[in-house]
N, C-alpha and C. Protein backbone atom coordinates (compact mmCIF):
# COMPACT_ATOMS: atom_id res chain seq x y z
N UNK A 1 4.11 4.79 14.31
CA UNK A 1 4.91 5.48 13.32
C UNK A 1 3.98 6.12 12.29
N UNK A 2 4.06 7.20 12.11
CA UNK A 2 3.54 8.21 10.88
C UNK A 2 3.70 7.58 9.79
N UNK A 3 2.02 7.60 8.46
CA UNK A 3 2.87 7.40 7.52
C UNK A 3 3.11 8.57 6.55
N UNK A 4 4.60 8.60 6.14
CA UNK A 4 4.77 9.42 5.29
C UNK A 4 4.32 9.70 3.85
N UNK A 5 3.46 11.16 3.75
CA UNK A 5 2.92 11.29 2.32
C UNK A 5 3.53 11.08 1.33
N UNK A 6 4.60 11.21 1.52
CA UNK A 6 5.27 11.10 0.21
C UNK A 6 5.71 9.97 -0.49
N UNK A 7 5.49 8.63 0.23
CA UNK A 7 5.79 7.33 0.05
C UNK A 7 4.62 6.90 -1.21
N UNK A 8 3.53 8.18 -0.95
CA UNK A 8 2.16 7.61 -1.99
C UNK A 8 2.56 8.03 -3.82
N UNK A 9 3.41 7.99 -4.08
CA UNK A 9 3.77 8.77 -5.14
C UNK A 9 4.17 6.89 -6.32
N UNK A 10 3.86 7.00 -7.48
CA UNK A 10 3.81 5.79 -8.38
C UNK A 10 3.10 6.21 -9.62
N UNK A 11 4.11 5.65 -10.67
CA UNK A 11 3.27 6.16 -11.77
C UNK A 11 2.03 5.37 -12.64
N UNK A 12 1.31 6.14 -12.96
CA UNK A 12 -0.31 5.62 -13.86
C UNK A 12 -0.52 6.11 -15.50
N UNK A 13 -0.57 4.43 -16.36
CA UNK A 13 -0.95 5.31 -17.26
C UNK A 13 -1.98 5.92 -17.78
N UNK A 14 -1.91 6.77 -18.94
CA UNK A 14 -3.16 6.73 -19.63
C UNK A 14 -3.85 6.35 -19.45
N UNK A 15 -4.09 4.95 -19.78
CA UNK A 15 -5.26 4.30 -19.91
C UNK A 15 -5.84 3.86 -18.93
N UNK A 16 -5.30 3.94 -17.60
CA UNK A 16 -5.48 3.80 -16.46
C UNK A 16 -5.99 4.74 -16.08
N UNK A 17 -5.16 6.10 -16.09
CA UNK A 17 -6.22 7.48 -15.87
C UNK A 17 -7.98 7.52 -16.52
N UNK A 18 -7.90 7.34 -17.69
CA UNK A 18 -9.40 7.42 -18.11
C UNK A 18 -9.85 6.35 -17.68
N UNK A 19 -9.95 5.16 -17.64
CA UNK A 19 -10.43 4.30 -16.79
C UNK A 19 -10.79 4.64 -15.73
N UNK A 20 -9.90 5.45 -14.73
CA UNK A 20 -10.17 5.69 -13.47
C UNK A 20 -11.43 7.05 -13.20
N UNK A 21 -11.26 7.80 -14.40
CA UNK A 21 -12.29 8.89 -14.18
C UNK A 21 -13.98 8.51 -14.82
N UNK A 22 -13.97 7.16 -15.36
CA UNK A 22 -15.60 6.44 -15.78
C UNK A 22 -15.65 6.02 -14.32
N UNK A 23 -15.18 5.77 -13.35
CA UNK A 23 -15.98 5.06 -12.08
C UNK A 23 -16.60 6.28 -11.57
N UNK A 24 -17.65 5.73 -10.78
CA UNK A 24 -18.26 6.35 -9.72
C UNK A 24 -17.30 6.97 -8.58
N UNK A 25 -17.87 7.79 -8.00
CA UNK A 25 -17.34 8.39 -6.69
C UNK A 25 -17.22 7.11 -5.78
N UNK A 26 -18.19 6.50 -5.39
CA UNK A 26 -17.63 5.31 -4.37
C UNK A 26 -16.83 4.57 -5.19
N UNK A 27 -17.04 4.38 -6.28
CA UNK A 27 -15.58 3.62 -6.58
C UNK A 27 -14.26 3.73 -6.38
N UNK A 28 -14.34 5.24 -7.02
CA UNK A 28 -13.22 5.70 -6.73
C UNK A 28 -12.25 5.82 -4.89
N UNK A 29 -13.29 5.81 -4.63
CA UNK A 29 -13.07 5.91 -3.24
C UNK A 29 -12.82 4.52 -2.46
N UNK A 30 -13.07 3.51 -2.70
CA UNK A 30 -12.78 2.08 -2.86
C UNK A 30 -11.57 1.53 -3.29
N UNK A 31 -11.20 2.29 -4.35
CA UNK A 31 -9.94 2.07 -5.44
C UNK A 31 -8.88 3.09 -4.67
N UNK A 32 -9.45 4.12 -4.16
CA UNK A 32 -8.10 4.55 -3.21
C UNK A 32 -7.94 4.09 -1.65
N UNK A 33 -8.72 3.24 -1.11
CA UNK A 33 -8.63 2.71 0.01
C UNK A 33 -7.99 1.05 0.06
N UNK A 34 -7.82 0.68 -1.58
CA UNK A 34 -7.53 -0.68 -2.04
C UNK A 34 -5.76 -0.44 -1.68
N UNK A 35 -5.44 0.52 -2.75
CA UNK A 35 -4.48 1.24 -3.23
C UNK A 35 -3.69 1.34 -1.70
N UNK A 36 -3.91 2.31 -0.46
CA UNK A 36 -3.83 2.97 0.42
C UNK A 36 -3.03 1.42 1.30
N UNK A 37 -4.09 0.86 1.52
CA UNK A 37 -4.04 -0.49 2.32
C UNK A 37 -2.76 -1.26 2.02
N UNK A 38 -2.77 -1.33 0.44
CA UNK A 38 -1.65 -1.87 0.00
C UNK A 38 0.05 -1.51 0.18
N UNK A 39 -0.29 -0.10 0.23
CA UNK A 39 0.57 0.49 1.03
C UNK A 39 0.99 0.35 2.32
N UNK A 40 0.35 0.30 3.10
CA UNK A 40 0.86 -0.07 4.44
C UNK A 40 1.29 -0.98 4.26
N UNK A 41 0.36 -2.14 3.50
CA UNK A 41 1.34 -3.53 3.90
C UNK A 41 2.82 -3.74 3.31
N UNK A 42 2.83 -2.69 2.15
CA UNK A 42 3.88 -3.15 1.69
C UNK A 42 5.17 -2.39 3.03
N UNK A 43 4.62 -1.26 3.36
CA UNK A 43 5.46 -0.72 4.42
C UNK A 43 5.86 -1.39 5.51
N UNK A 44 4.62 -2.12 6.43
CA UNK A 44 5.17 -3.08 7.27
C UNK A 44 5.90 -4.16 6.80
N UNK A 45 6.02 -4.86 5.64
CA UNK A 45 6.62 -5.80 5.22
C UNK A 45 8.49 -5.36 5.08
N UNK A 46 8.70 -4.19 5.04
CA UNK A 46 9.75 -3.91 5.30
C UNK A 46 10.43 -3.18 6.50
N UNK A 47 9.42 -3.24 7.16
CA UNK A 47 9.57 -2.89 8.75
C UNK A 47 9.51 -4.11 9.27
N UNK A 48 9.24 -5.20 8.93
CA UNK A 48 9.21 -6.53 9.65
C UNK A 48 9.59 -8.03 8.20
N UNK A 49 10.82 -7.61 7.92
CA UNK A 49 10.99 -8.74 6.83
C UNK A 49 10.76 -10.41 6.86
N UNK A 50 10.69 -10.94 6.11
CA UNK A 50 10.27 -12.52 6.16
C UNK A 50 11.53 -13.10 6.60
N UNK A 51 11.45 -14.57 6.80
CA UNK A 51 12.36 -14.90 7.31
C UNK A 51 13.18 -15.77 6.22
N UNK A 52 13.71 -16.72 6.09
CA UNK A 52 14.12 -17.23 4.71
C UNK A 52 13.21 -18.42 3.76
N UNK A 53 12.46 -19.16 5.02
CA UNK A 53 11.08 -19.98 4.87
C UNK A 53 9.97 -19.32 4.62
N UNK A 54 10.05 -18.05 4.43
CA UNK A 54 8.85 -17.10 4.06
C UNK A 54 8.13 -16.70 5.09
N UNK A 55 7.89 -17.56 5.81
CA UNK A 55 7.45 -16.68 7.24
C UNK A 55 7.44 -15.75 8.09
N UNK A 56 6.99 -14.83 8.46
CA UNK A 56 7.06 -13.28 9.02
C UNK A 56 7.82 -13.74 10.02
N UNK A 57 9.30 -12.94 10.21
CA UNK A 57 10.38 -13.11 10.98
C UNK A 57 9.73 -12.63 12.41
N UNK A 58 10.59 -13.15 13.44
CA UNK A 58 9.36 -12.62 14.51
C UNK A 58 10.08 -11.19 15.55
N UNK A 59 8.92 -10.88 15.41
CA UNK A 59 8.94 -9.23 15.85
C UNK A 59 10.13 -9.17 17.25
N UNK A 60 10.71 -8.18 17.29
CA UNK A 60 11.56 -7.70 18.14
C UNK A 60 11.10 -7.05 19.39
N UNK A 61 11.53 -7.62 20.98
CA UNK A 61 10.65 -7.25 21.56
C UNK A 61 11.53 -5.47 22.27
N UNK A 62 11.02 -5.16 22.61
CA UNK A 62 11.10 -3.51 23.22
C UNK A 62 11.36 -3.20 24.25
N UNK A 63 11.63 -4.37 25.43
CA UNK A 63 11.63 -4.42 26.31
C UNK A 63 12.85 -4.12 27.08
């Protein structure tokens, strides 16, 4: 499944913005791959919800 660009959208403040423009280039680039990652998971986590014990409900087979 594609992920959709538009899911990357969240707001930042201020002080977060200037913060974010004192890092380095690899930082920055670190801080959007942190960011990025987190995303997916939060995406699969609702493509595959927990179960009521918290445990990852188990996947559906396709068959």
């Amino acid at each position: 499944m594609a992920f959709d660009r538009g899911d990357r959208t969240y707001h930042v403040s201020d002080e977060r913005l200037k913060a974010f423009k004192t890092l380095s280039t690899l930082e920055k680039l670190h801080w959007q791959e942190e960011v990025a990652t987190f995303i997916r998971l939060t995406q699969l986590s609702r493509q595959n919800p927990a179960s009521k014990n918290g445990e990852p409900a188990p996947e559906k087979s396709t068959r």
